[in-house]
C-alpha atoms as a PDB file:
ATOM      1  CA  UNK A   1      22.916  30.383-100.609  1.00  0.00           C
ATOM      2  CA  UNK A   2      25.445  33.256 -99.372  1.00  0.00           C
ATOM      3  CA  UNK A   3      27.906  34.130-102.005  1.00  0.00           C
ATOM      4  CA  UNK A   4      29.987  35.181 -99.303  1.00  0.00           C
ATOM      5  CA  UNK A   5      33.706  33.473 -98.698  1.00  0.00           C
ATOM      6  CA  UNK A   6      33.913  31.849 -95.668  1.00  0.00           C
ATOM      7  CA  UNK A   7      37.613  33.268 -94.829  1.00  0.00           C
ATOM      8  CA  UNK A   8      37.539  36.216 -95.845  1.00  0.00           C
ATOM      9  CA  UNK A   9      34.121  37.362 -96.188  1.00  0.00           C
ATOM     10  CA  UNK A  10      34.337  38.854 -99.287  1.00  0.00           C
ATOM     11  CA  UNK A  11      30.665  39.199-100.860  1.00  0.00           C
ATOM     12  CA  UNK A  12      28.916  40.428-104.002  1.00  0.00           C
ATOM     13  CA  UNK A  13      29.698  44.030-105.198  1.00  0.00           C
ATOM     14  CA  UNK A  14      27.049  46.222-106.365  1.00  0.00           C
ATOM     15  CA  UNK A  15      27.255  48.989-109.143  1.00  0.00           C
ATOM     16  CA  UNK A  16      25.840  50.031-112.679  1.00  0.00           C
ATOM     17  CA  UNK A  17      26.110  48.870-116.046  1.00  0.00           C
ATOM     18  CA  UNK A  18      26.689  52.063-118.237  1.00  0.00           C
ATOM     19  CA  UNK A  19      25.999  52.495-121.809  1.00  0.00           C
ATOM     20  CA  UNK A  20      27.286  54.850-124.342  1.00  0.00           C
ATOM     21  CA  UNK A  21      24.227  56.676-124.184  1.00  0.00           C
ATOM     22  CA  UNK A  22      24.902  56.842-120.379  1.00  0.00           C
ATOM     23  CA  UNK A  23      22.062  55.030-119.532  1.00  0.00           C
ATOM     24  CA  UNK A  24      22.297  53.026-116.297  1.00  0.00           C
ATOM     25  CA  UNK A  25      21.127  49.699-115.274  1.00  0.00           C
ATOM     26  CA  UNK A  26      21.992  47.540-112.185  1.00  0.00           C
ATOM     27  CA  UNK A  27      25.018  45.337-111.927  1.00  0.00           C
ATOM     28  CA  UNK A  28      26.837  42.723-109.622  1.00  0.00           C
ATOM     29  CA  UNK A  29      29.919  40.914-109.396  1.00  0.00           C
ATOM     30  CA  UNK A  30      30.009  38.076-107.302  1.00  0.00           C
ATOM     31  CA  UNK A  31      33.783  36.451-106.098  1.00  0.00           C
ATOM     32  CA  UNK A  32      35.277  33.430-107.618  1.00  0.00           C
ATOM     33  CA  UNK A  33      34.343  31.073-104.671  1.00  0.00           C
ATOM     34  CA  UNK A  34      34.732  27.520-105.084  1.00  0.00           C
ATOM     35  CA  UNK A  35      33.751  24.699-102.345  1.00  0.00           C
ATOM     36  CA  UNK A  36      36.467  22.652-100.794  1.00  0.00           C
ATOM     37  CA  UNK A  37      37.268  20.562 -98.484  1.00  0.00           C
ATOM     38  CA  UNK A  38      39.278  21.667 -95.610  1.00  0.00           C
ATOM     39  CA  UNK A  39      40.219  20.934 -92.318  1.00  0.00           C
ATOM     40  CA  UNK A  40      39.076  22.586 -89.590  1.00  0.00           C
ATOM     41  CA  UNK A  41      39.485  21.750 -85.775  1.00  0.00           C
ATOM     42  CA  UNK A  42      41.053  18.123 -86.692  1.00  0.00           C
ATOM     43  CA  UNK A  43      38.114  17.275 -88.904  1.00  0.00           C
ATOM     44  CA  UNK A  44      37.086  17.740 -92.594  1.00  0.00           C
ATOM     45  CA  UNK A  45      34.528  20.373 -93.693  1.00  0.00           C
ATOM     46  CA  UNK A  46      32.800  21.806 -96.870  1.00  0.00           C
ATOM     47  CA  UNK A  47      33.608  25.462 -97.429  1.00  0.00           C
ATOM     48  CA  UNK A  48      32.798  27.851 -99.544  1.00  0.00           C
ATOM     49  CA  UNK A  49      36.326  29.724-100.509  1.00  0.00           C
ATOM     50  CA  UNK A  50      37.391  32.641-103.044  1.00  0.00           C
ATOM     51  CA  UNK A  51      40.411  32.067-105.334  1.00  0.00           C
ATOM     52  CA  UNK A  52      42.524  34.613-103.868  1.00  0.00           C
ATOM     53  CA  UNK A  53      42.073  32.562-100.526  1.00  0.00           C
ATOM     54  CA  UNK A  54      42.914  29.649-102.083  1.00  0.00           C
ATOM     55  CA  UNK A  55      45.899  30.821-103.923  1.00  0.00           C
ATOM     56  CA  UNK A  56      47.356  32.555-100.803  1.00  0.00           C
ATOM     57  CA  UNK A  57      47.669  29.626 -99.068  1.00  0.00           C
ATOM     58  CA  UNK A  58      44.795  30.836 -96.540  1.00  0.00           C
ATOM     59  CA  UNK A  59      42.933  27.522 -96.425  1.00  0.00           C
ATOM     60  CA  UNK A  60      44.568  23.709 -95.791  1.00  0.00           C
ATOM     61  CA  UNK A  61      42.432  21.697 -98.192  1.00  0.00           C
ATOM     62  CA  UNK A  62      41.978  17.883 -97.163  1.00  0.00           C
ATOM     63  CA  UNK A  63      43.428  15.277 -99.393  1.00  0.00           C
END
C-alpha cells in the first residue's frame, strides 16, 4: 500500500533520528492520509487523501 495522497502526491519523508550523543538512526514521517469517499467523474470512489487536502477544500467527499 502507497502512502502516497492521491491529490497531491505527497509521500513519506526520509531523515535521521539524532541523539544527544549525536548518534544517528533512520527515520520517516509518513502524511496524515485518510480514505474517503469522493466523487470523481459523476461516480463515487475510495481515495486515499492527506488532511491538508481535505481541509483545503481540494476533494468533494460523497455523502
Amino acid at each position: 500500500m502507497a502512502k502516497v495522497c492521491d491529490i497531491c502526491g505527497k509521500g513519506p519523508v526520509f531523515g535521521h533520528n539524532v541523539s544527544h550523543a549525536n548518534n544517528k538512526t533512520r527515520k520517516v514521517w509518513y502524511p496524515n492520509l485518510h480514505k474517503v469517499k469522493t466523487f470523481k467523474d459523476g461516480r463515487t470512489i475510495r481515495m486515499k487523501v492527506c488532511a491538508r487536502c481535505l481541509r483545503s477544500g481540494s476533494v468533494t467527499k460523497a455523502a
